[in-house]
PDB file of N, CA and C in Angstrom:
ATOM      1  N   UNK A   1      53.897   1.754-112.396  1.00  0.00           N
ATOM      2  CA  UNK A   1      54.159   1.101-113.674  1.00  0.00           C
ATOM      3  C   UNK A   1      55.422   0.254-113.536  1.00  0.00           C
ATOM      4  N   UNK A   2      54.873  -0.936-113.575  1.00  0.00           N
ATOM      5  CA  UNK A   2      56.432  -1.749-113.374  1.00  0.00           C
ATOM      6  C   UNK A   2      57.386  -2.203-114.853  1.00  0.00           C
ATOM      7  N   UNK A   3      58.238  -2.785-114.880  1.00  0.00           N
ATOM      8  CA  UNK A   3      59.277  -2.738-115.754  1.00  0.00           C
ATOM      9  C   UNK A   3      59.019  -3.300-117.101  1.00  0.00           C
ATOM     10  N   UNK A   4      57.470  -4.513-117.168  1.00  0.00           N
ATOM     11  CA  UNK A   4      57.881  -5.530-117.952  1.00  0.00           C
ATOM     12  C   UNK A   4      55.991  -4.526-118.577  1.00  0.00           C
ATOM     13  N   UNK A   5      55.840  -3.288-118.420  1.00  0.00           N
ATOM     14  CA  UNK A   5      55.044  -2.415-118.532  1.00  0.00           C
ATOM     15  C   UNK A   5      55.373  -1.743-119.341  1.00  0.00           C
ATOM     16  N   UNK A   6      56.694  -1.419-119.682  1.00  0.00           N
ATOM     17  CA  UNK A   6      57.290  -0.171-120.522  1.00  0.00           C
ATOM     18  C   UNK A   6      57.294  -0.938-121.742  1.00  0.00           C
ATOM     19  N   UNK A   7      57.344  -0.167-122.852  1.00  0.00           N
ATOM     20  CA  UNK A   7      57.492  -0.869-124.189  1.00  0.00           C
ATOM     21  C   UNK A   7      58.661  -1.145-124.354  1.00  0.00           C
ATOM     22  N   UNK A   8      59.091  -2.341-125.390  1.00  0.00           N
ATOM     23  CA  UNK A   8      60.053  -3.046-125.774  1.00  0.00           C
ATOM     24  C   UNK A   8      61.119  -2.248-125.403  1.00  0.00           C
ATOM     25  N   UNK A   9      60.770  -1.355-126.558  1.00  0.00           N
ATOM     26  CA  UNK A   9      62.446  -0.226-127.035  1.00  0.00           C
ATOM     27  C   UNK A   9      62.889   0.395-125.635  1.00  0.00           C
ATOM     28  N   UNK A  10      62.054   0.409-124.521  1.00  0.00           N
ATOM     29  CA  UNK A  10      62.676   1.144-123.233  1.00  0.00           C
ATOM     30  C   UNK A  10      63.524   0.551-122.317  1.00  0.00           C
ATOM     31  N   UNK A  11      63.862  -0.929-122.523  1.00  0.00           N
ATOM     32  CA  UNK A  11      64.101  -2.248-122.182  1.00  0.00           C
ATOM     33  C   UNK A  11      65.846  -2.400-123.424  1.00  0.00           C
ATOM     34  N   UNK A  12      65.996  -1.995-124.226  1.00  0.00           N
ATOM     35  CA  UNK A  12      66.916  -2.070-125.039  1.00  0.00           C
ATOM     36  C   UNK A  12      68.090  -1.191-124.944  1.00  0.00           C
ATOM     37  N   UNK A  13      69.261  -1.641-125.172  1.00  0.00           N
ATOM     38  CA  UNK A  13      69.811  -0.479-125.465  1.00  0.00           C
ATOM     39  C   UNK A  13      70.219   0.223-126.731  1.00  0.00           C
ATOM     40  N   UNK A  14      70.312   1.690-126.558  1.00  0.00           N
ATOM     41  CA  UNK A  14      70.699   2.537-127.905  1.00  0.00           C
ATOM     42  C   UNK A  14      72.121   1.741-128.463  1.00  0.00           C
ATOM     43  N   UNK A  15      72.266   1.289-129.899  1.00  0.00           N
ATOM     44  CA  UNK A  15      73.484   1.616-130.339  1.00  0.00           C
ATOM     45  C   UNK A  15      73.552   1.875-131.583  1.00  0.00           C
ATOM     46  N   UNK A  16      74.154   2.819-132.137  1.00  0.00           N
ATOM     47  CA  UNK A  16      74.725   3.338-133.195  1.00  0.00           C
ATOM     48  C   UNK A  16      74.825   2.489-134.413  1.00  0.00           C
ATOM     49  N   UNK A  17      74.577   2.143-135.509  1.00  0.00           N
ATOM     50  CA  UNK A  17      75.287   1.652-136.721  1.00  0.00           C
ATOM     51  C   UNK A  17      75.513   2.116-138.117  1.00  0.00           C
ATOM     52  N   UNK A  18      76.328   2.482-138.789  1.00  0.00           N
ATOM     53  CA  UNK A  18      76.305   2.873-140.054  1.00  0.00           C
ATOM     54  C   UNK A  18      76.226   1.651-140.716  1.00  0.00           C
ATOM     55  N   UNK A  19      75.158   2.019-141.602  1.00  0.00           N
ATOM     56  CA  UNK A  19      74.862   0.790-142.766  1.00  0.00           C
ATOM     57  C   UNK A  19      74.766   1.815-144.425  1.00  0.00           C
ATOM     58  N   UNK A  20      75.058   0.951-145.246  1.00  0.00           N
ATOM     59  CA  UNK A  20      74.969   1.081-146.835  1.00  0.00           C
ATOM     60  C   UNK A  20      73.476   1.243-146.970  1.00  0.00           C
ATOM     61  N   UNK A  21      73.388   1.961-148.310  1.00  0.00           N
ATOM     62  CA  UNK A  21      72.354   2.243-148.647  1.00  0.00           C
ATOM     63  C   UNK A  21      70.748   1.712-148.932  1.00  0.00           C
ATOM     64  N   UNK A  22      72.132   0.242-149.538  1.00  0.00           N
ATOM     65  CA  UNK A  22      71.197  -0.870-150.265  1.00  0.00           C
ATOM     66  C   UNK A  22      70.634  -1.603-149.142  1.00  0.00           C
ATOM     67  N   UNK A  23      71.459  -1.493-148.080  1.00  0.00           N
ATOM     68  CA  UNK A  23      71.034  -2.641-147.161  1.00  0.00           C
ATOM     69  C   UNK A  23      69.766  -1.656-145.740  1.00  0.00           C
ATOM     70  N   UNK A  24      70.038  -0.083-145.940  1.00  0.00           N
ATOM     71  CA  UNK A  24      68.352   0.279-145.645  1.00  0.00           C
ATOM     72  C   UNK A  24      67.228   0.212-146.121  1.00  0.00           C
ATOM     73  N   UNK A  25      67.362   0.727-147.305  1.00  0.00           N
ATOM     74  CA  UNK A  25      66.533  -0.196-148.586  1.00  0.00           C
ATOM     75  C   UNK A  25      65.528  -1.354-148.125  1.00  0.00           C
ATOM     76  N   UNK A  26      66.876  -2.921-148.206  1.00  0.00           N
ATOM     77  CA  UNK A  26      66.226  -3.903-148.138  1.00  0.00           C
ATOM     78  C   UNK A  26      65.404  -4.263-146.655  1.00  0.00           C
ATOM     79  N   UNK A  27      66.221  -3.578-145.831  1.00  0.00           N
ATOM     80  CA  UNK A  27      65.644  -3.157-144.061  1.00  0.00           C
ATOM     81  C   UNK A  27      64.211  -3.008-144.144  1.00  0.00           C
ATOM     82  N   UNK A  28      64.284  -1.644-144.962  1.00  0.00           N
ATOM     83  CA  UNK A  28      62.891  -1.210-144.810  1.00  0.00           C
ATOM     84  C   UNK A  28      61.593  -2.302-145.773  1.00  0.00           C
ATOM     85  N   UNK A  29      62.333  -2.388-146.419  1.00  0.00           N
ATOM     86  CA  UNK A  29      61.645  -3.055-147.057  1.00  0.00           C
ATOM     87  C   UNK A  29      61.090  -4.722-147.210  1.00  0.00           C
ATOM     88  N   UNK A  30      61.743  -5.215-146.044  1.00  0.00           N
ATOM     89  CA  UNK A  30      61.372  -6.837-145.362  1.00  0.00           C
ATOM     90  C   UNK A  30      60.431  -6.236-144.693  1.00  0.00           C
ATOM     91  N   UNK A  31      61.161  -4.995-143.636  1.00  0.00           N
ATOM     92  CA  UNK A  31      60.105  -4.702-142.560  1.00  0.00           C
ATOM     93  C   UNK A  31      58.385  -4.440-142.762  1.00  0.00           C
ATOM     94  N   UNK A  32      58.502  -3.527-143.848  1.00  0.00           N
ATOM     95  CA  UNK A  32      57.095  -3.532-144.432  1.00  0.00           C
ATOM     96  C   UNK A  32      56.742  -4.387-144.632  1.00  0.00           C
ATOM     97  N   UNK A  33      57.056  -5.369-145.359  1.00  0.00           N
ATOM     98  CA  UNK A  33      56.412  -7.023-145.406  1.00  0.00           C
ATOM     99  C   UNK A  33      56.100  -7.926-144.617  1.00  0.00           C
ATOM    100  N   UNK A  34      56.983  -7.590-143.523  1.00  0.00           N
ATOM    101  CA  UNK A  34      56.396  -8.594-142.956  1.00  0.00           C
ATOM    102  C   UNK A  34      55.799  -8.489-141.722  1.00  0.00           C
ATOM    103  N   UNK A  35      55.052  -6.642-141.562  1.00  0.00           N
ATOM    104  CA  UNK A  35      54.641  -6.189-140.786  1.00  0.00           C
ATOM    105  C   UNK A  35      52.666  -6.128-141.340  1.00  0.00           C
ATOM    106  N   UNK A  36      52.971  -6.125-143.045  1.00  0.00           N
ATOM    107  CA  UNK A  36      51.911  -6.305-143.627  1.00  0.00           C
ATOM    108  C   UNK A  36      51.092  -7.581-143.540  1.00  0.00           C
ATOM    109  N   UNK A  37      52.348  -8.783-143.432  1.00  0.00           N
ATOM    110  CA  UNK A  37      51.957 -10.055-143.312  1.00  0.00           C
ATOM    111  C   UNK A  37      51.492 -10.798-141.913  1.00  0.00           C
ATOM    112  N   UNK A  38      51.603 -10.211-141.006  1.00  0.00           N
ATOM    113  CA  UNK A  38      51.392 -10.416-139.514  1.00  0.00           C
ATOM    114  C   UNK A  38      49.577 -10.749-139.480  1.00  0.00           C
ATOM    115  N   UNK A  39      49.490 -11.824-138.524  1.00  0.00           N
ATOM    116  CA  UNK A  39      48.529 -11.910-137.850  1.00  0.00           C
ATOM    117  C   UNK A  39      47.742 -11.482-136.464  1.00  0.00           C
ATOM    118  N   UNK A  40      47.224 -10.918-136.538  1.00  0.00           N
ATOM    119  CA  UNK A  40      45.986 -10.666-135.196  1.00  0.00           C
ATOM    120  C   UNK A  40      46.899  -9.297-134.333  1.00  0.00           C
ATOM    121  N   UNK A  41      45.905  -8.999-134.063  1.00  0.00           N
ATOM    122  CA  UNK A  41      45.896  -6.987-133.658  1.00  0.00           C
ATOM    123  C   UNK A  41      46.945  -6.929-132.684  1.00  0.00           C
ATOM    124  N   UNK A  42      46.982  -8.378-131.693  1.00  0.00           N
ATOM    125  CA  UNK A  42      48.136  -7.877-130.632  1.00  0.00           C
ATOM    126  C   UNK A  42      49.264  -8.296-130.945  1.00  0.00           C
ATOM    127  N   UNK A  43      50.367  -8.423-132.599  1.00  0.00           N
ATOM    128  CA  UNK A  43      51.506  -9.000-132.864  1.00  0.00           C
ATOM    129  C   UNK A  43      52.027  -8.422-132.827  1.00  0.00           C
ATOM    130  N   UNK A  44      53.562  -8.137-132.149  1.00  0.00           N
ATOM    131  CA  UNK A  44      54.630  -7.148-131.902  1.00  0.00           C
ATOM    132  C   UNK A  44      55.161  -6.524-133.518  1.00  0.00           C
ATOM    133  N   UNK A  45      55.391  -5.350-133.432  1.00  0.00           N
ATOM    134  CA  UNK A  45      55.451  -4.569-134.320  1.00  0.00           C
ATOM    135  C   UNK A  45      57.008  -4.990-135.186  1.00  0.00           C
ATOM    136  N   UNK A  46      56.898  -4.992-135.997  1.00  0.00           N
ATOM    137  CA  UNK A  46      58.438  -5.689-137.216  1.00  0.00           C
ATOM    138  C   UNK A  46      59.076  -4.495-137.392  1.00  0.00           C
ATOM    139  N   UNK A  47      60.302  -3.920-137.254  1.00  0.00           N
ATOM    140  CA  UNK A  47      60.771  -2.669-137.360  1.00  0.00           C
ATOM    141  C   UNK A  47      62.379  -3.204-137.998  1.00  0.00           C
ATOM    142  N   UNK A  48      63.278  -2.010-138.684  1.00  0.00           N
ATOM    143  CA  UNK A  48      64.215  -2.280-139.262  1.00  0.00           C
ATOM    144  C   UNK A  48      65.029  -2.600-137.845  1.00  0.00           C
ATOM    145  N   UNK A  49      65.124  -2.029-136.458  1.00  0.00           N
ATOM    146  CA  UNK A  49      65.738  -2.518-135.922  1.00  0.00           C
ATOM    147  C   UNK A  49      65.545  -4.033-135.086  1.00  0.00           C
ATOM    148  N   UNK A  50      64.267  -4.111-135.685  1.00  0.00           N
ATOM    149  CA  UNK A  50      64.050  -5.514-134.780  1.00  0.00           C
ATOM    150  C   UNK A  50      64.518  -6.877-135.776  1.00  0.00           C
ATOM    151  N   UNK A  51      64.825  -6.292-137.202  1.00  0.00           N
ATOM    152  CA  UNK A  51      65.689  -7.373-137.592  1.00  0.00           C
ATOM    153  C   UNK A  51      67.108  -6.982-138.086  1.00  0.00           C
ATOM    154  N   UNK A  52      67.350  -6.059-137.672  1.00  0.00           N
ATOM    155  CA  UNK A  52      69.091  -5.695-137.043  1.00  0.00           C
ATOM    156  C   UNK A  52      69.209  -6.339-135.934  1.00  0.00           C
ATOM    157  N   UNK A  53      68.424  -6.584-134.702  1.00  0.00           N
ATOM    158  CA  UNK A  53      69.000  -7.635-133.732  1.00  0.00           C
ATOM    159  C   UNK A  53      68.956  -8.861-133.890  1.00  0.00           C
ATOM    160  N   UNK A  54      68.324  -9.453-134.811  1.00  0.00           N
ATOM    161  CA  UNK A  54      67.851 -11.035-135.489  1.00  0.00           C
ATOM    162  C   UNK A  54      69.138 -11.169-136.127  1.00  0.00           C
ATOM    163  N   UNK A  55      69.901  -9.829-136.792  1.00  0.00           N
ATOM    164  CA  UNK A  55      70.653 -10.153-137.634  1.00  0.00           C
ATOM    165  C   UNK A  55      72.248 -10.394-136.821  1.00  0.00           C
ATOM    166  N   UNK A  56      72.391  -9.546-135.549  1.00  0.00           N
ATOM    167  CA  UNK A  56      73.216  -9.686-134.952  1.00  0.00           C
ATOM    168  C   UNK A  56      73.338 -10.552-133.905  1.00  0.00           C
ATOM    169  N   UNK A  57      71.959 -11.242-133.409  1.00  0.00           N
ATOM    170  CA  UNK A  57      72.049 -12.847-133.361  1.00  0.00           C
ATOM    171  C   UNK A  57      72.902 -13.842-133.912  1.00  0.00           C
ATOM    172  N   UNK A  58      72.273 -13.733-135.042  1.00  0.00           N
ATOM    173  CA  UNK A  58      72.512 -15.115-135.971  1.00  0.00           C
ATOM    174  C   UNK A  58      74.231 -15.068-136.205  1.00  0.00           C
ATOM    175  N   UNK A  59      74.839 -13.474-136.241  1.00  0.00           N
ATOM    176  CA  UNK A  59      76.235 -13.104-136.512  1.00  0.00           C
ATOM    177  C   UNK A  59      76.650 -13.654-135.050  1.00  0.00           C
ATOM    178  N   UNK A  60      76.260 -13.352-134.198  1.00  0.00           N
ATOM    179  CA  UNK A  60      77.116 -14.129-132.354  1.00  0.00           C
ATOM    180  C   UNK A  60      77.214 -15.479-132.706  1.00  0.00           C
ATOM    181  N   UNK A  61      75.822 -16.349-133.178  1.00  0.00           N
ATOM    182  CA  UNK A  61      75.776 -18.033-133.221  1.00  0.00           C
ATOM    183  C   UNK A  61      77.151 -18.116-133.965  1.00  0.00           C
ATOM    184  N   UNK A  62      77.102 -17.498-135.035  1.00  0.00           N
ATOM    185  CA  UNK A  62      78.688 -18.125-135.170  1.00  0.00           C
ATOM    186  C   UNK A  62      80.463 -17.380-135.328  1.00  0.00           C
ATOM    187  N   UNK A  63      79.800 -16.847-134.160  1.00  0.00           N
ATOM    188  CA  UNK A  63      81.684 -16.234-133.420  1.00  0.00           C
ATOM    189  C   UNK A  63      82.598 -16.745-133.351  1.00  0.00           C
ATOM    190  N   UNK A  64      82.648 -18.197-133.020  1.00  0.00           N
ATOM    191  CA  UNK A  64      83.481 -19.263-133.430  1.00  0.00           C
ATOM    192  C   UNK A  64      84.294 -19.027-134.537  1.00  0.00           C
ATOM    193  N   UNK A  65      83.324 -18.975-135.948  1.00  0.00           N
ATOM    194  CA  UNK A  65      83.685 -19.093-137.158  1.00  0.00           C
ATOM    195  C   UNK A  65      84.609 -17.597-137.559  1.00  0.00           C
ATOM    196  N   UNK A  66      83.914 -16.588-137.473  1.00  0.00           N
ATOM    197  CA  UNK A  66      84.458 -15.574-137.850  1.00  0.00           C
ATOM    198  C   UNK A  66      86.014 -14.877-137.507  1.00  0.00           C
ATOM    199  N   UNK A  67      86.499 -14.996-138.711  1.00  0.00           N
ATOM    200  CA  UNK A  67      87.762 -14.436-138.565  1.00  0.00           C
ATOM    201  C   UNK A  67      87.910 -13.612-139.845  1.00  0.00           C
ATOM    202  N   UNK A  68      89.006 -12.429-139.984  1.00  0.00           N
ATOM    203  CA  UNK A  68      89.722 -11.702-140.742  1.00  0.00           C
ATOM    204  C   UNK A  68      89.817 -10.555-140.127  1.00  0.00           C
ATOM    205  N   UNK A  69      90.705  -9.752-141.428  1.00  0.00           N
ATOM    206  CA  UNK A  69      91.229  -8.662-141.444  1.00  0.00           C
ATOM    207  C   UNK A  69      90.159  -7.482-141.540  1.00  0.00           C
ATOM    208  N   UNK A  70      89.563  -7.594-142.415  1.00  0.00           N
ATOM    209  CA  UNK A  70      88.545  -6.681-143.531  1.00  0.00           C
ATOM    210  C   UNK A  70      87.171  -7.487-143.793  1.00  0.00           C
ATOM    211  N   UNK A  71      86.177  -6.507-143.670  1.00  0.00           N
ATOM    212  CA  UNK A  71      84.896  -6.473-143.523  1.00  0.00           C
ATOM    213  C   UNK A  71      84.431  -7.244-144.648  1.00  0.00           C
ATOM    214  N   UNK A  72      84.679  -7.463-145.548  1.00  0.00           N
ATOM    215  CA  UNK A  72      85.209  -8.940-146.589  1.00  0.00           C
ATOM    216  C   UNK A  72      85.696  -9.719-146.334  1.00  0.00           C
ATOM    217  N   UNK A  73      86.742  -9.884-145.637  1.00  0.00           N
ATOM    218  CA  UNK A  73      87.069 -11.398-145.505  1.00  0.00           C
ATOM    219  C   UNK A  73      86.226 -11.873-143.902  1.00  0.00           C
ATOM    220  N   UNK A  74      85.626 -10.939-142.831  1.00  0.00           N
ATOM    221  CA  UNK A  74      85.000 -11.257-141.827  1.00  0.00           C
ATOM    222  C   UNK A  74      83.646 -11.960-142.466  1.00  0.00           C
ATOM    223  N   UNK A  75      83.090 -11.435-144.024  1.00  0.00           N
ATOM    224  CA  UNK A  75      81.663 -11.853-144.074  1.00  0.00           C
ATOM    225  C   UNK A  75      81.878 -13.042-144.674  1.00  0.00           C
ATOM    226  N   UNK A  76      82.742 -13.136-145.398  1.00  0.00           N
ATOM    227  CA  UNK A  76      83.105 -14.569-146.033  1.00  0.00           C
ATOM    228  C   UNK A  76      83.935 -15.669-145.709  1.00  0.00           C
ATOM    229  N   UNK A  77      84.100 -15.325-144.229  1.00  0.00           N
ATOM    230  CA  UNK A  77      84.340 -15.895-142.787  1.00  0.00           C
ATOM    231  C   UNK A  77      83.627 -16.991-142.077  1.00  0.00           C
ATOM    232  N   UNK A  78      81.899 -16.468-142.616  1.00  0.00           N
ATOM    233  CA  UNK A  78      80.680 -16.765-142.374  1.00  0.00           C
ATOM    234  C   UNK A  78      79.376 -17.114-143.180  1.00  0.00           C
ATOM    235  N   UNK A  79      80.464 -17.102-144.533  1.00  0.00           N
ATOM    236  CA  UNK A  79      79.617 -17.919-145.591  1.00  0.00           C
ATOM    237  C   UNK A  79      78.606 -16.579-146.149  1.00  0.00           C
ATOM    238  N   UNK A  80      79.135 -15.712-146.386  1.00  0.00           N
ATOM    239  CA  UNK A  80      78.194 -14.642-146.683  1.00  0.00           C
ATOM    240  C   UNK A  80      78.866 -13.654-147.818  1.00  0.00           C
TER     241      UNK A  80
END
């Protein structure tokens, strides 16, 4: 069984995050949608962590930008 054989998640690494309530909530709840909304039997599966890494993407594109002290002034750093 070679490497590009194993499923996604075996290929990733583990990391840790504490998140707010609201924002598992809304996790779970894109994820269902847009796992409901998918086309054709072989489309990779939509999971809360697969748009926790979409989300920590889009947060690298702009590293540049981000600055502060506090987890407030870092998000509104970034227009958020």
């Amino acid at each position: 069984m070679g490497e590009s054989d194993l499923p996604r998640y075996l290929s990733l690494t583990r990391k840790e995050a504490r998140i707010r309530d609201d924002q598992a909530e809304a996790l779970a709840t894109l994820s269902r949608r847009l796992m409901r909304s998918r086309r054709g039997a072989g489309a990779e599966r939509i999971t809360d962590n697969t748009l926790i890494r979409i989300g920590i993407d889009l947060l690298l594109q702009h590293a540049d930008q981000i600055e502060g002290a506090t987890e407030d002034e870092l998000r509104k750093s970034v227009s958020l």
